[in-house]
Protein backbone atom coordinates (compact mmCIF):
# COMPACT_ATOMS: atom_id res chain seq x y z
CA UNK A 1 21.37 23.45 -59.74
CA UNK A 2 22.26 21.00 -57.80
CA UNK A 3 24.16 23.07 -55.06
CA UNK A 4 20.46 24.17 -54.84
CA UNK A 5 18.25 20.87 -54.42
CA UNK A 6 20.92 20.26 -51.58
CA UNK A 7 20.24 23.42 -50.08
CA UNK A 8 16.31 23.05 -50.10
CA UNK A 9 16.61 19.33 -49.44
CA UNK A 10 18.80 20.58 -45.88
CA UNK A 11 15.78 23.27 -45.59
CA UNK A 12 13.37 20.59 -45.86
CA UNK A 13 15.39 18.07 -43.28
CA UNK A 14 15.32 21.03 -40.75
CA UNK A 15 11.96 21.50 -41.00
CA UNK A 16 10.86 17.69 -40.17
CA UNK A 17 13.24 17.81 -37.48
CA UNK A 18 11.65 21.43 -35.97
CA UNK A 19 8.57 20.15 -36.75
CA UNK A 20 8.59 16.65 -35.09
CA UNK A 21 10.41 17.91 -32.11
CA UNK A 22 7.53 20.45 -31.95
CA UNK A 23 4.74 17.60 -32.18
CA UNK A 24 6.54 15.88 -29.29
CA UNK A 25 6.45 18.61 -27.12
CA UNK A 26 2.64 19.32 -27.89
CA UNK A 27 2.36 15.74 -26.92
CA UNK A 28 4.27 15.73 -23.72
CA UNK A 29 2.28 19.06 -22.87
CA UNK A 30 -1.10 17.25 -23.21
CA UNK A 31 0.22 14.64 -20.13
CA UNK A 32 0.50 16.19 -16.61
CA UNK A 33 1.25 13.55 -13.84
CA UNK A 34 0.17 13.70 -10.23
CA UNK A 35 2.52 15.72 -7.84
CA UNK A 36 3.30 12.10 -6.46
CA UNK A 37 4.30 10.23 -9.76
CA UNK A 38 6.00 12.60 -10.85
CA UNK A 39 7.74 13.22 -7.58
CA UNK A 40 8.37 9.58 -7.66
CA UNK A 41 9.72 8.82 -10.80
CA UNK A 42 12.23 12.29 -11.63
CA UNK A 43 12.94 13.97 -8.17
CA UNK A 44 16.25 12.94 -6.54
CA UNK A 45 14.46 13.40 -3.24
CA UNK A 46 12.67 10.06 -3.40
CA UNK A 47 16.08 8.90 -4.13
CA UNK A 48 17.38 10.03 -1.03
CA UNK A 49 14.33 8.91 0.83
CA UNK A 50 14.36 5.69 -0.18
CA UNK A 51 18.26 5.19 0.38
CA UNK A 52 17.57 6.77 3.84
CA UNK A 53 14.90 4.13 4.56
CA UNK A 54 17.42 1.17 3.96
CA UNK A 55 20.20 2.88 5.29
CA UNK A 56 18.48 3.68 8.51
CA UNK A 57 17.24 -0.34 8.16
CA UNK A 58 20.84 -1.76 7.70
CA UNK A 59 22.16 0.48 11.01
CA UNK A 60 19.35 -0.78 13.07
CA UNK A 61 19.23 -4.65 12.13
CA UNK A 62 22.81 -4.59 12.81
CA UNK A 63 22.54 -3.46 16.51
CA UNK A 64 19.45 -5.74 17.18
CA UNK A 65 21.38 -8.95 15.47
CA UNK A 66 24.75 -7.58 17.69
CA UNK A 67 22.76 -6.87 20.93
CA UNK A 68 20.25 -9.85 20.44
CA UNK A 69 22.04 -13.06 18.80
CA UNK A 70 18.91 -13.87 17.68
CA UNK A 71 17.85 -17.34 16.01
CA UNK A 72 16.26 -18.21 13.43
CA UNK A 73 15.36 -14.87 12.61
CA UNK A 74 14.19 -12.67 9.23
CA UNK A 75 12.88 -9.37 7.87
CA UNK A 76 9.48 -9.43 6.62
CA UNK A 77 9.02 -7.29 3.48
CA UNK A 78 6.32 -6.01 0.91
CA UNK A 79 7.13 -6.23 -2.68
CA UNK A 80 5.18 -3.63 -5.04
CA UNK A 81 6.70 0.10 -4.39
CA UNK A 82 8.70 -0.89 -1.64
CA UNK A 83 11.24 -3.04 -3.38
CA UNK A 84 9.99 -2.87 -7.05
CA UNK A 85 8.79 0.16 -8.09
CA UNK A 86 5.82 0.67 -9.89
CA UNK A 87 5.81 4.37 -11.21
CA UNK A 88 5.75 3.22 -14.67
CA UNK A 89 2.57 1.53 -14.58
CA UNK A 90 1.21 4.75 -12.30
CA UNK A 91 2.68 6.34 -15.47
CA UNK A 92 0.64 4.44 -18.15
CA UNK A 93 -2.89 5.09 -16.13
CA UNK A 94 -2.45 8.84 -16.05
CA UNK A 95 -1.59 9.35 -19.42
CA UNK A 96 -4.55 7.24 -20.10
CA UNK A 97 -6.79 8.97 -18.38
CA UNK A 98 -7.70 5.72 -16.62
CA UNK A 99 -7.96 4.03 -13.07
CA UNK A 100 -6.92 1.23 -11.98
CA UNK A 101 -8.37 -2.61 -12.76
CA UNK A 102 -7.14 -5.93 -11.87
CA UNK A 103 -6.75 -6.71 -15.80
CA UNK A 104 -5.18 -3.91 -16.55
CA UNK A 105 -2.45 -4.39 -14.02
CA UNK A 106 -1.63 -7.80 -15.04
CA UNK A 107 -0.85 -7.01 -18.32
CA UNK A 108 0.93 -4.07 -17.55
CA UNK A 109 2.93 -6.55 -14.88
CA UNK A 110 3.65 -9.19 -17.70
CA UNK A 111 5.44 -5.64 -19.77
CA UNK A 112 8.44 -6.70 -17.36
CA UNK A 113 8.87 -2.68 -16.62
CA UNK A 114 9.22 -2.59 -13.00
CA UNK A 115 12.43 -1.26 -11.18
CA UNK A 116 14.07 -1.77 -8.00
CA UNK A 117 13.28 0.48 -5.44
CA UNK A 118 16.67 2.49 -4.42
CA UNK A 119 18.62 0.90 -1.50
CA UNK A 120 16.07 -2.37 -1.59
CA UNK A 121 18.26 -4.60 -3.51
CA UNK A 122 21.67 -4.05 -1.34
CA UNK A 123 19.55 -4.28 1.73
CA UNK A 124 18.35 -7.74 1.08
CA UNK A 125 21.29 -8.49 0.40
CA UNK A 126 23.22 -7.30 3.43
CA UNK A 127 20.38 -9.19 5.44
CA UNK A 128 21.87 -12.34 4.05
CA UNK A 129 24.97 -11.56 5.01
CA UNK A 130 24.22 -10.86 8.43
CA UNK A 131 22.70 -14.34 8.92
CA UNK A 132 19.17 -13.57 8.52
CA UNK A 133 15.52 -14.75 5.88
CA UNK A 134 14.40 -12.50 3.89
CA UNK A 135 10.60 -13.40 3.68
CA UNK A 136 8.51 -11.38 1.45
CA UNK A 137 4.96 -10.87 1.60
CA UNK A 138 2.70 -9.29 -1.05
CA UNK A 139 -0.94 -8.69 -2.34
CA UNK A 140 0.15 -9.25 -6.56
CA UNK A 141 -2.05 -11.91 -7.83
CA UNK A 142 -0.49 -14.98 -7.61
CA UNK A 143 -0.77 -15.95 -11.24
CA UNK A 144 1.85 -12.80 -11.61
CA UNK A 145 4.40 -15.24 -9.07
CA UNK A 146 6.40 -16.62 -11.45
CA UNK A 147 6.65 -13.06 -13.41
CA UNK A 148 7.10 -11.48 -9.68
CA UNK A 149 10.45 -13.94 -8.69
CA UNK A 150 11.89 -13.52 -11.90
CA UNK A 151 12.36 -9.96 -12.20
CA UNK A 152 13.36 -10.27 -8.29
CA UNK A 153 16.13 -12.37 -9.57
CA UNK A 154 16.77 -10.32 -12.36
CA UNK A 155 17.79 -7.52 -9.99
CA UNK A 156 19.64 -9.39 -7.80
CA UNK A 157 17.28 -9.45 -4.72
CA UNK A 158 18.26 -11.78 -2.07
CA UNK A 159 15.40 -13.92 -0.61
CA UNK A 160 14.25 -16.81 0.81
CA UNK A 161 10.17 -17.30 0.61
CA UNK A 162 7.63 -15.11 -1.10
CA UNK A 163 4.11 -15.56 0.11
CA UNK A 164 1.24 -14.26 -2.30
CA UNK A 165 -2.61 -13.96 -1.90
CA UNK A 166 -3.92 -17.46 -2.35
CA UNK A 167 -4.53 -20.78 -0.64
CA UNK A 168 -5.44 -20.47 2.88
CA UNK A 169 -4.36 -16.55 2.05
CA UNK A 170 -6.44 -15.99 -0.07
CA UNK A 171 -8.11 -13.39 1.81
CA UNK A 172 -5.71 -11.86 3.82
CA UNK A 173 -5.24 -8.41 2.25
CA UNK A 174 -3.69 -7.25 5.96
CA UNK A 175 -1.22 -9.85 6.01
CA UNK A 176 -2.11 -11.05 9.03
CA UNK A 177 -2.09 -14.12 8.76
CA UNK A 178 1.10 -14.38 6.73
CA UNK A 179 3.10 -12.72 9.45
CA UNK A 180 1.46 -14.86 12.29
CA UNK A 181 2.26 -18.19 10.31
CA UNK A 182 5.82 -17.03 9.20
CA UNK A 183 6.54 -16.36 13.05
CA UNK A 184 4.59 -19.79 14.05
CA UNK A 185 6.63 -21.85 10.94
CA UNK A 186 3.37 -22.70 10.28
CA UNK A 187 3.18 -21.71 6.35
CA UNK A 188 0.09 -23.20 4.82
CA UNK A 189 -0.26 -23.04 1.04
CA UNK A 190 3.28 -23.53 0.11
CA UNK A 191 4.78 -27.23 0.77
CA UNK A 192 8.19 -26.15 -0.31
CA UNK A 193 8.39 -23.83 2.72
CA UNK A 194 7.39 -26.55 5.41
CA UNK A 195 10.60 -27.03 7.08
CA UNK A 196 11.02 -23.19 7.65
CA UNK A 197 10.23 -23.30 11.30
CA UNK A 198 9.32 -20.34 13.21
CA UNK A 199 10.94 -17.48 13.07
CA UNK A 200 11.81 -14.57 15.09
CA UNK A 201 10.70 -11.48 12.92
CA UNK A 202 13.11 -8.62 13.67
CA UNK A 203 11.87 -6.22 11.18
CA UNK A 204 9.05 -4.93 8.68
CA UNK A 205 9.24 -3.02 5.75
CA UNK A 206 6.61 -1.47 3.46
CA UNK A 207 4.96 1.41 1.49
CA UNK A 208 2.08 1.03 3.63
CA UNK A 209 0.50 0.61 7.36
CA UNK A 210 -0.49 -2.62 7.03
CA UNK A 211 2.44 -3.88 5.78
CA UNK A 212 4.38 -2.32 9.11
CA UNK A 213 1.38 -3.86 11.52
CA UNK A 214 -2.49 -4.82 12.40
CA UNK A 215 -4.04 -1.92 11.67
CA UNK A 216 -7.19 -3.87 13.03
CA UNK A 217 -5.61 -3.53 16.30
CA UNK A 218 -3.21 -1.08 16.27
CA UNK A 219 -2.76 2.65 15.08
CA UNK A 220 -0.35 5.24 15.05
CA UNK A 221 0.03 6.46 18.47
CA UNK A 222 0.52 2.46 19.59
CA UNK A 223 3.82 1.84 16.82
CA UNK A 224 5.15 4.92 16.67
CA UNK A 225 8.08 4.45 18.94
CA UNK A 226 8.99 1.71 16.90
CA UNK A 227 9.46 3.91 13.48
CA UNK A 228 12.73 3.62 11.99
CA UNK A 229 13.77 0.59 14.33
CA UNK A 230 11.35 -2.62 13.48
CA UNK A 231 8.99 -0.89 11.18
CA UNK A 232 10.51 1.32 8.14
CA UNK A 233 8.02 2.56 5.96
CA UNK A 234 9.21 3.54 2.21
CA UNK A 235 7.75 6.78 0.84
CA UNK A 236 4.67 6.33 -1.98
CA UNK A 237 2.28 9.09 -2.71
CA UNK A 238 1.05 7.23 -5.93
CA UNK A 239 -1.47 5.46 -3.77
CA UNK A 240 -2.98 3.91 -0.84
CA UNK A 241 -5.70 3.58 1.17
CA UNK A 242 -5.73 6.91 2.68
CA UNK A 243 -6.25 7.94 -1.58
CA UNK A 244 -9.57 6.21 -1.59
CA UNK A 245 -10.68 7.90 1.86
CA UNK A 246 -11.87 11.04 -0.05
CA UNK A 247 -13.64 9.13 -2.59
CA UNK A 248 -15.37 6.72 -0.17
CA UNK A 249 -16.53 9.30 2.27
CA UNK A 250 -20.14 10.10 2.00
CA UNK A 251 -19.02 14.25 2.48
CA UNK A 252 -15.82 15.35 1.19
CA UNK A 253 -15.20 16.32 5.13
CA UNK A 254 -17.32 16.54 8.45
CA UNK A 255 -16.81 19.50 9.56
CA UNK A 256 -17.84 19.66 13.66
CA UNK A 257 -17.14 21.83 16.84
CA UNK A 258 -15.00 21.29 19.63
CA UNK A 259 -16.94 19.63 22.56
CA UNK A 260 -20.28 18.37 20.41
CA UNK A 261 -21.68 14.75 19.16
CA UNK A 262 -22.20 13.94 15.41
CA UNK A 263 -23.44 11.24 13.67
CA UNK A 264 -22.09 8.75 10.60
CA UNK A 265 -24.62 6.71 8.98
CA UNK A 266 -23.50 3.62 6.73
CA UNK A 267 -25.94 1.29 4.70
CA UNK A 268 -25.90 -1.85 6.09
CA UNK A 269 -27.89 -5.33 6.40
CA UNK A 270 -27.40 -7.66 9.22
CA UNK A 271 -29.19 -10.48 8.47
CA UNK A 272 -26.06 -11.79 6.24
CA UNK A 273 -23.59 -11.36 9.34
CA UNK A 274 -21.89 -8.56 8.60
CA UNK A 275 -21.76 -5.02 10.26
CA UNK A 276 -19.49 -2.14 10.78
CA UNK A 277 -16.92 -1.89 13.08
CA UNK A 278 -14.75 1.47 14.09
CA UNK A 279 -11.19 0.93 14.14
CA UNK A 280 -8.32 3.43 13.64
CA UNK A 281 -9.70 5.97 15.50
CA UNK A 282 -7.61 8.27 17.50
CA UNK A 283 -9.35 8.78 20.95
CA UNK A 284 -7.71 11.75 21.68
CA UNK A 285 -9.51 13.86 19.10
CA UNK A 286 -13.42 11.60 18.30
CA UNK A 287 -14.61 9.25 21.20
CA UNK A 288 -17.59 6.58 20.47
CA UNK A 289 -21.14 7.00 21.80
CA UNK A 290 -23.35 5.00 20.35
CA UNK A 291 -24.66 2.90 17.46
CA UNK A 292 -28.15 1.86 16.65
CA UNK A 293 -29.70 0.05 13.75
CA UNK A 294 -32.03 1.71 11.51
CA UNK A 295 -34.22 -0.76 9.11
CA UNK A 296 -35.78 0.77 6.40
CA UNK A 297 -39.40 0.67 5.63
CA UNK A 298 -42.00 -1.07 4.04
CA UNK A 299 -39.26 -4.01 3.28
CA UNK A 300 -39.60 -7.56 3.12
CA UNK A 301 -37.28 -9.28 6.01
CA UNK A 302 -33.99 -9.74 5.32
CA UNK A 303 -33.28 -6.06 3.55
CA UNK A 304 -30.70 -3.71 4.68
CA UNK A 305 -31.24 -0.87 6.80
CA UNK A 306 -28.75 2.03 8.31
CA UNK A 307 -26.10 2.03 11.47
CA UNK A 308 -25.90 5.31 12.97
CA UNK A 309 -22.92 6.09 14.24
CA UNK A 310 -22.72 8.63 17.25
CA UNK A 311 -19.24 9.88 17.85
CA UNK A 312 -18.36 13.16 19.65
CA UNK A 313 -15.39 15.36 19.15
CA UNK A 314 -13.26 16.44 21.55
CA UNK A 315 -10.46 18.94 20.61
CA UNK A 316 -9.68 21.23 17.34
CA UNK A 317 -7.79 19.60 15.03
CA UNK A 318 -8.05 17.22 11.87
CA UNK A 319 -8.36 13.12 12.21
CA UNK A 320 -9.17 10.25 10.16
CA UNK A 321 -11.66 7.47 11.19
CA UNK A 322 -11.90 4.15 9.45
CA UNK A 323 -14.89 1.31 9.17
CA UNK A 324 -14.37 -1.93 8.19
CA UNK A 325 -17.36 -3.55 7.07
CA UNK A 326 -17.03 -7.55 8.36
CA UNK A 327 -18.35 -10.41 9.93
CA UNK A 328 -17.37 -10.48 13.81
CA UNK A 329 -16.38 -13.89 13.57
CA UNK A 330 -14.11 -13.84 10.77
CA UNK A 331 -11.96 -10.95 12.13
CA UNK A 332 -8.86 -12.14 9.89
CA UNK A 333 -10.51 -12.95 6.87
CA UNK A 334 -12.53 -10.83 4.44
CA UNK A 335 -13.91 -7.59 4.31
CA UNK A 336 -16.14 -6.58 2.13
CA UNK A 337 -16.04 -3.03 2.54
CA UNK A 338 -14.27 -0.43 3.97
CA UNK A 339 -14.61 3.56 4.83
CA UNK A 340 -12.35 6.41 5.87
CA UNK A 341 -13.83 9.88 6.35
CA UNK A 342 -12.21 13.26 7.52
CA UNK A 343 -13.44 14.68 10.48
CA UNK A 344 -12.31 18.88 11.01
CA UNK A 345 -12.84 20.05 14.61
CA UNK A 346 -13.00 23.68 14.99
């Protein structure tokens, strides 16, 4: 008898187990990730990416500090996905079902489950040894710095100043005026980095454009020459801006023909200073024509109206072109809006 109970009682056990590992893989079934998380967070290929990044970094800063001798000199990087990964919270959203939110991320970012990006933490650490600052320079809310610098120290990262959103940066989501006071040792905001004097930045290294250069003044034709010398940009397909282009476009794509003029129109009102300016457009492929203002009727003054944009296209091919919706004036400081559409030339 009770040879039997310990046979049924093993029957039973096996089933739980079947059963259970069943139920997990229903559940893991029910999740499927992006191409780019999951690309990102299993695939040995980032890996390599990554670690080819920093490698390619390490060979070049060594020739420029060899050739150069510079002084006083540093490596500007971004935090978030290009030295602590981020997949994980990526991760959480899809699973979710959800997008992102700035409340959302911090408590996700106070769950202490980022990871060093492959290659990031040795590379800060042979910048040291060469002689050099490691300056870092990201957009994570600053009430996440003293979260941020611990889990850099936790890792091991080598660095010397870390330069958040806030203060006199408060708005300066291109880092422009980071990089500018960092190379003027003129760092505003932070009074334990006063006596850093200027210094001559040798590199740049991000997960996106901006963090590589002013993509108010520059594009990709202009830099890239410079690609895995001064500027090293680590893979992320998670996100972007170029992953809000299809959503902020007012058609999917403009589709045009070779040789003809079409037109963008964009809500806008310019009696509170602000209007749309084209920027990161590749002349080769859409030139400007024109842009009038369009008020709307029957309004009282002071309501918006319409630009329309004429642009004309000029050979087949595919090409991005980006608004930024600011005041002229305050060309380093906020803007309130911005647009990316596809334009398909046949």
């Amino acid at each position: 008898m009770m040879k039997k109970n310990k046979f049924l009682c093993f029957l039973l056990l096996l089933l739980l187990i079947f059963s259970t590992n069943n139920l997990q893989a229903d559940e893991c079934k029910k999740v499927k990730l992006n191409n780019g998380t999951l690309w990102v967070s299993i695939s040995d290929e980032y890996k390599l990416c990554t670690y080819q990044a920093y490698e390619q970094a390490t060979v070049s800063l060594e020739k420029m500090v060899k050739d150069k001798k510079p002084d006083r000199w540093c490596v500007v990087m971004d935090i978030d996905d290009t030295i602590l990964s981020t997949v994980n919270h990526i991760i959480g959203l899809e699973e979710r079902g959800e997008t992102y939110s700035d409340e959302e991320w911090i408590e996700w970012y106070k769950k202490n489950e980022s990871l060093p990006v492959p290659g990031a933490v040795e590379f800060t650490q042979t910048v040291k040894k060469l002689g050099g600052k490691v300056i870092l320079i990201t957009n994570t809310q600053p009430q996440l710095r003293e979260l941020t610098l611990n889990n850099l120290k936790k890792f091991g990262f080598n660095y010397d100043i870390c330069l958040m959103k806030t203060g006199s940066y408060a708005h300066d989501t291109d880092k422009v005026l980071r990089v500018k006071d960092v190379a003027d040792g003129s760092i505003k905001s932070y009074p334990e980095y006063g006596n850093t004097g200027p210094q001559n930045i040798l590199m740049r290294i991000g997960d996106s454009a901006h963090d590589l250069y002013d993509i108010t003044e520059y594009k990709f034709e202009d830099i890239k020459d410079r690609t895995g010398k001064d500027l090293i940009i680590i893979p992320n397909p998670m996100y972007g801006r170029w992953s809000h282009s299809q959503d902020n476009c007012m058609e999917p794509v403009i589709s045009v023909t070779e040789g003809t003029e079409f037109t963008i129109t964009l809500d806008s009102n310019p009696s509170t200073g602000y209007k749309w300016e084209l920027q990161n457009q590749d002349e080769t492929m859409v030139t400007f024509i024109s842009c009038k203002y369009a008020r709307k009727d029957n309004l009282l003054p002071g309501s918006g109206g319409k630009e329309i944009w004429t642009l004309k296209a000029l050979k087949k091919g595919k090409t991005v072109i980006s608004f930024r919706y600011a005041r002229p004036w305050e060309k380093d400081e906020f803007s309130s809006e911005e647009k990316s559409f596809f334009i398909l030339i046949k």
